[in-house]
C-alpha atoms as a PDB file:
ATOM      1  CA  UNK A   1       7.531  30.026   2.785  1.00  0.00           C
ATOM      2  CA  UNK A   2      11.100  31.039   2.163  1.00  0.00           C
ATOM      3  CA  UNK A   3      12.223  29.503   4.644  1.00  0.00           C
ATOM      4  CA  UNK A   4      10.803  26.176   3.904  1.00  0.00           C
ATOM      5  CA  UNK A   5      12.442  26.633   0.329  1.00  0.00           C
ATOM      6  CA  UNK A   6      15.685  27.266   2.105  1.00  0.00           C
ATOM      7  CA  UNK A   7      14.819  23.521   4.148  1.00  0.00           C
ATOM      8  CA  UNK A   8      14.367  22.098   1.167  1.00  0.00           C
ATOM      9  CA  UNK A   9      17.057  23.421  -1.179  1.00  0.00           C
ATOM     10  CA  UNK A  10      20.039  23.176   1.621  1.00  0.00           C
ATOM     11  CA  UNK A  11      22.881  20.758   0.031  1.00  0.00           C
ATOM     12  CA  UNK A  12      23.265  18.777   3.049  1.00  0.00           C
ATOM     13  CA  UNK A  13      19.652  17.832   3.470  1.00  0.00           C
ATOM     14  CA  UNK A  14      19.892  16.631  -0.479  1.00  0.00           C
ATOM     15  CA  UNK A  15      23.022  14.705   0.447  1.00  0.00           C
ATOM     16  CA  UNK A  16      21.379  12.857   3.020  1.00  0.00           C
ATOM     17  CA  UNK A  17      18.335  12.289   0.748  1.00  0.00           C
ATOM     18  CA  UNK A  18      21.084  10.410  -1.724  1.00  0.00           C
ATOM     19  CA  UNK A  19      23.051   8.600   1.192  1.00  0.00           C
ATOM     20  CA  UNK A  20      19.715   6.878   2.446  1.00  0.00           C
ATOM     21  CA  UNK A  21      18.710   5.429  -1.208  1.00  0.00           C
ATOM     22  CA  UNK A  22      21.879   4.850  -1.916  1.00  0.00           C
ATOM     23  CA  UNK A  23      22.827   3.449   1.734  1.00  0.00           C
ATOM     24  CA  UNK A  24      19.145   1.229   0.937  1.00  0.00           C
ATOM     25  CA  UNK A  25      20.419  -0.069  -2.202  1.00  0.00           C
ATOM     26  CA  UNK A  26      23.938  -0.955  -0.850  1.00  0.00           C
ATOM     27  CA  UNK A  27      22.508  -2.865   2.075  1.00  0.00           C
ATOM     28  CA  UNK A  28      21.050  -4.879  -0.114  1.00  0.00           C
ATOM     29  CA  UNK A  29      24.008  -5.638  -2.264  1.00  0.00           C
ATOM     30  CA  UNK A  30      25.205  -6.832   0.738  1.00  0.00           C
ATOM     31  CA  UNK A  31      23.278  -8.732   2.156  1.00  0.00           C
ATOM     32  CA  UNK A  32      23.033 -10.820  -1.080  1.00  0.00           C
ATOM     33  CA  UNK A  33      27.137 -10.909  -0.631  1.00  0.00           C
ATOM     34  CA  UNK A  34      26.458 -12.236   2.869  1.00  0.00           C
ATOM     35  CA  UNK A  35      23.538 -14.924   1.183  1.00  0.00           C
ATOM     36  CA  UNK A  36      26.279 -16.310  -1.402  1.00  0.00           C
ATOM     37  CA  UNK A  37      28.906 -16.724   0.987  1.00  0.00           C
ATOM     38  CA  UNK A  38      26.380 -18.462   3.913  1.00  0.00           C
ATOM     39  CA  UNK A  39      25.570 -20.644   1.098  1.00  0.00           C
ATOM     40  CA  UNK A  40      29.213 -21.340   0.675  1.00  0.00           C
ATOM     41  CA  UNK A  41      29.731 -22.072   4.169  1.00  0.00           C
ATOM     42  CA  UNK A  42      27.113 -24.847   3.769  1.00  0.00           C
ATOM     43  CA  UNK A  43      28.435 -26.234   0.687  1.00  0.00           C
ATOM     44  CA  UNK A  44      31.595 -27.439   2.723  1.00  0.00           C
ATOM     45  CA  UNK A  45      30.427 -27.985   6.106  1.00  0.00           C
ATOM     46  CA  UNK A  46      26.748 -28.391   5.846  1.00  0.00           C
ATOM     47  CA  UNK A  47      23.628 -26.050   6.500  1.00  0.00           C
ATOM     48  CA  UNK A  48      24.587 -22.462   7.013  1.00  0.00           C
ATOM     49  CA  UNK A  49      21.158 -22.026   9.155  1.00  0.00           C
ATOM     50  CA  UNK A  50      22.709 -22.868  12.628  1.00  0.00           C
ATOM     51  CA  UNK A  51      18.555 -21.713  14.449  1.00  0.00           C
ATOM     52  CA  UNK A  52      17.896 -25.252  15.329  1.00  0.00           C
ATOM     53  CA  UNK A  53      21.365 -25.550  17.210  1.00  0.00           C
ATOM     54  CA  UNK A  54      20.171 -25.772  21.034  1.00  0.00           C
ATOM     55  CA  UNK A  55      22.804 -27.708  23.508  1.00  0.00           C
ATOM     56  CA  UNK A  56      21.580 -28.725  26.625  1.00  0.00           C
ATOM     57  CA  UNK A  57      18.540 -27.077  25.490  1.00  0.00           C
ATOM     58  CA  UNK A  58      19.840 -23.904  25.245  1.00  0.00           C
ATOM     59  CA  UNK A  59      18.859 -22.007  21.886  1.00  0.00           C
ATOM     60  CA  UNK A  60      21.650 -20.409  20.545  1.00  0.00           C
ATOM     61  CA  UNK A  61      21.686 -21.130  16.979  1.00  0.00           C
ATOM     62  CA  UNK A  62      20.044 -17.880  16.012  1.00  0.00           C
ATOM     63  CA  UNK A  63      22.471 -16.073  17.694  1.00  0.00           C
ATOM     64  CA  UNK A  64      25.293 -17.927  16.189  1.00  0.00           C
ATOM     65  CA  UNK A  65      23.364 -17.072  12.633  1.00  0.00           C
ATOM     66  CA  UNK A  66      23.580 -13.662  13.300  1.00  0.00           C
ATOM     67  CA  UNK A  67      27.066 -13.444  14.686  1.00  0.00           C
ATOM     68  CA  UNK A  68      28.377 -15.770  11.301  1.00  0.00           C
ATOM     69  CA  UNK A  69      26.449 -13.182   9.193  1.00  0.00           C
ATOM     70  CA  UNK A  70      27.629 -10.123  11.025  1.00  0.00           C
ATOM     71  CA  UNK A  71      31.512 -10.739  11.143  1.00  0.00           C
ATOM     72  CA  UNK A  72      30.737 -11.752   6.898  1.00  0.00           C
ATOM     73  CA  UNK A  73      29.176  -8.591   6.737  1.00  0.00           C
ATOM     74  CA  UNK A  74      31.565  -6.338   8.006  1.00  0.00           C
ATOM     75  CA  UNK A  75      34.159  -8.638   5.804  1.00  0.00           C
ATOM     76  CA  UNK A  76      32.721  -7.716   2.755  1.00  0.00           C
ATOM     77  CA  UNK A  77      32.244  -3.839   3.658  1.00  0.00           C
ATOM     78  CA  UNK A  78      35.707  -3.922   4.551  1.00  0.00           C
ATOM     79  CA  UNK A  79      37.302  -5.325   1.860  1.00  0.00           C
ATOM     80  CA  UNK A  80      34.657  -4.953  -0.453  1.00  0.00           C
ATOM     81  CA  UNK A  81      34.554  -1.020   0.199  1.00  0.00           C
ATOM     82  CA  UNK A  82      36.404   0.645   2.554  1.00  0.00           C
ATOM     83  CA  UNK A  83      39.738  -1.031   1.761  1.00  0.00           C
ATOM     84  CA  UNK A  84      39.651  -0.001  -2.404  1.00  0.00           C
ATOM     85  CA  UNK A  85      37.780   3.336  -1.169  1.00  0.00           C
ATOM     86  CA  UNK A  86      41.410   4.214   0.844  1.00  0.00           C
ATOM     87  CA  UNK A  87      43.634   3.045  -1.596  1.00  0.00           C
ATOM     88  CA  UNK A  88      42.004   4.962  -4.544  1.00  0.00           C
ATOM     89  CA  UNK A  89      41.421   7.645  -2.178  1.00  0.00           C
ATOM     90  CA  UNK A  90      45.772   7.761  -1.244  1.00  0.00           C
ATOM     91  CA  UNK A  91      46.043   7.319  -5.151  1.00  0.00           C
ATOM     92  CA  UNK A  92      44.369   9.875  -6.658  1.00  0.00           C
ATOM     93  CA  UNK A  93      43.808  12.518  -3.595  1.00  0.00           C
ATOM     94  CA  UNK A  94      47.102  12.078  -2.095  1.00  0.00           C
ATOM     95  CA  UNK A  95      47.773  13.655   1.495  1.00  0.00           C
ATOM     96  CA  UNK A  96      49.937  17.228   0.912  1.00  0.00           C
ATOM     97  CA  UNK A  97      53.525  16.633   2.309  1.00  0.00           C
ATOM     98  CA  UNK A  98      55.789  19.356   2.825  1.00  0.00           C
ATOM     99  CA  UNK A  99      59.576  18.660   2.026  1.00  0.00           C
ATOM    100  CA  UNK A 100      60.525  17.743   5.281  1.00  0.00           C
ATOM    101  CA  UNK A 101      57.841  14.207   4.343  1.00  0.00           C
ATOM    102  CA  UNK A 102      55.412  15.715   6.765  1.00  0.00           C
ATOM    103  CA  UNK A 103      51.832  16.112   6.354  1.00  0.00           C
ATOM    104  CA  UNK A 104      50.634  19.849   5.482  1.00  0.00           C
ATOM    105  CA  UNK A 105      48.357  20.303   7.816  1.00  0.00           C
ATOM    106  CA  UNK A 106      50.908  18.733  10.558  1.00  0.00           C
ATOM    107  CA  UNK A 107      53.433  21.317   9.846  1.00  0.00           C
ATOM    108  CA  UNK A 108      50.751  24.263   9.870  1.00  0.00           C
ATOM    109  CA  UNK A 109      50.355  23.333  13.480  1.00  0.00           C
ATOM    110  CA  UNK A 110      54.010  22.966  14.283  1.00  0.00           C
ATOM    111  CA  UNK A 111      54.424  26.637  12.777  1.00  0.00           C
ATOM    112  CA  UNK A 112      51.432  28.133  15.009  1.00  0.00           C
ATOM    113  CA  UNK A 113      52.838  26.265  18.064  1.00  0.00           C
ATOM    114  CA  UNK A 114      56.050  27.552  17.351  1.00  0.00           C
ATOM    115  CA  UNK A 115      55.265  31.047  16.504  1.00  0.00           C
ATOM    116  CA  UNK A 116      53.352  30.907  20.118  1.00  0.00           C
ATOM    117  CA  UNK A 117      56.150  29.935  21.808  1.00  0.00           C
ATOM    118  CA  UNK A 118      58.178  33.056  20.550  1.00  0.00           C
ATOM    119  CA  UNK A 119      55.621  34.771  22.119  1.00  0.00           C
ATOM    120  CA  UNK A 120      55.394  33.677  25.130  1.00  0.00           C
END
């Protein structure tokens, strides 16, 4: 039974708990993003629904749908998110530099390279 208590009270399998709800709720945040901006589409150039769109009898227009809401998708998660999510991430968690400008952790690796060089 302790063990189970351990299963249950580990941090990461609580973290995952919260990233599926709140990955659920975000989806459909999205997807209502995607909805406004289909809608958009089809206020200046007609229907946004493309499923009935079949040349030479060839049904592609779902397809097309999806692709149009995919590449709008990943537009809003990438400008919508990840974009601000860097730049406040740079901002206020800033990268250690050393006073040569390089990165910390770049310069920790130049020193143990070095010091194994002298070494060898």
């Amino acid at each position: 039974m302790s063990g189970f208590k351990k299963f249950l009270l580990q941090g990461s399998l609580v973290e995952l708990a919260v990233a599926f709800v709140i990955g659920g709720a975000f989806a459909t945040v999205v997807k209502a993003m995607v909805a406004v901006i289909m809608d958009l589409i089809g206020k200046a150039g007609g229907t946004p629904n493309f499923s009935t769109y079949a040349p030479k009898g060839i049904h592609v227009g779902d397809l097309l749908t999806a692709a149009v809401g995919f590449v709008i998708l990943a537009a809003v998660v990438y400008f919508g998110v990840v974009m601000p999510y860097t730049k406040a991430k740079e901002r206020f968690f800033p990268d250690p530099v050393t006073e040569e400008g390089v990165p910390a952790d770049i310069a920790l690796l130049t020193e143990i390279r070095d010091a194994l060089q002298a070494k060898a």
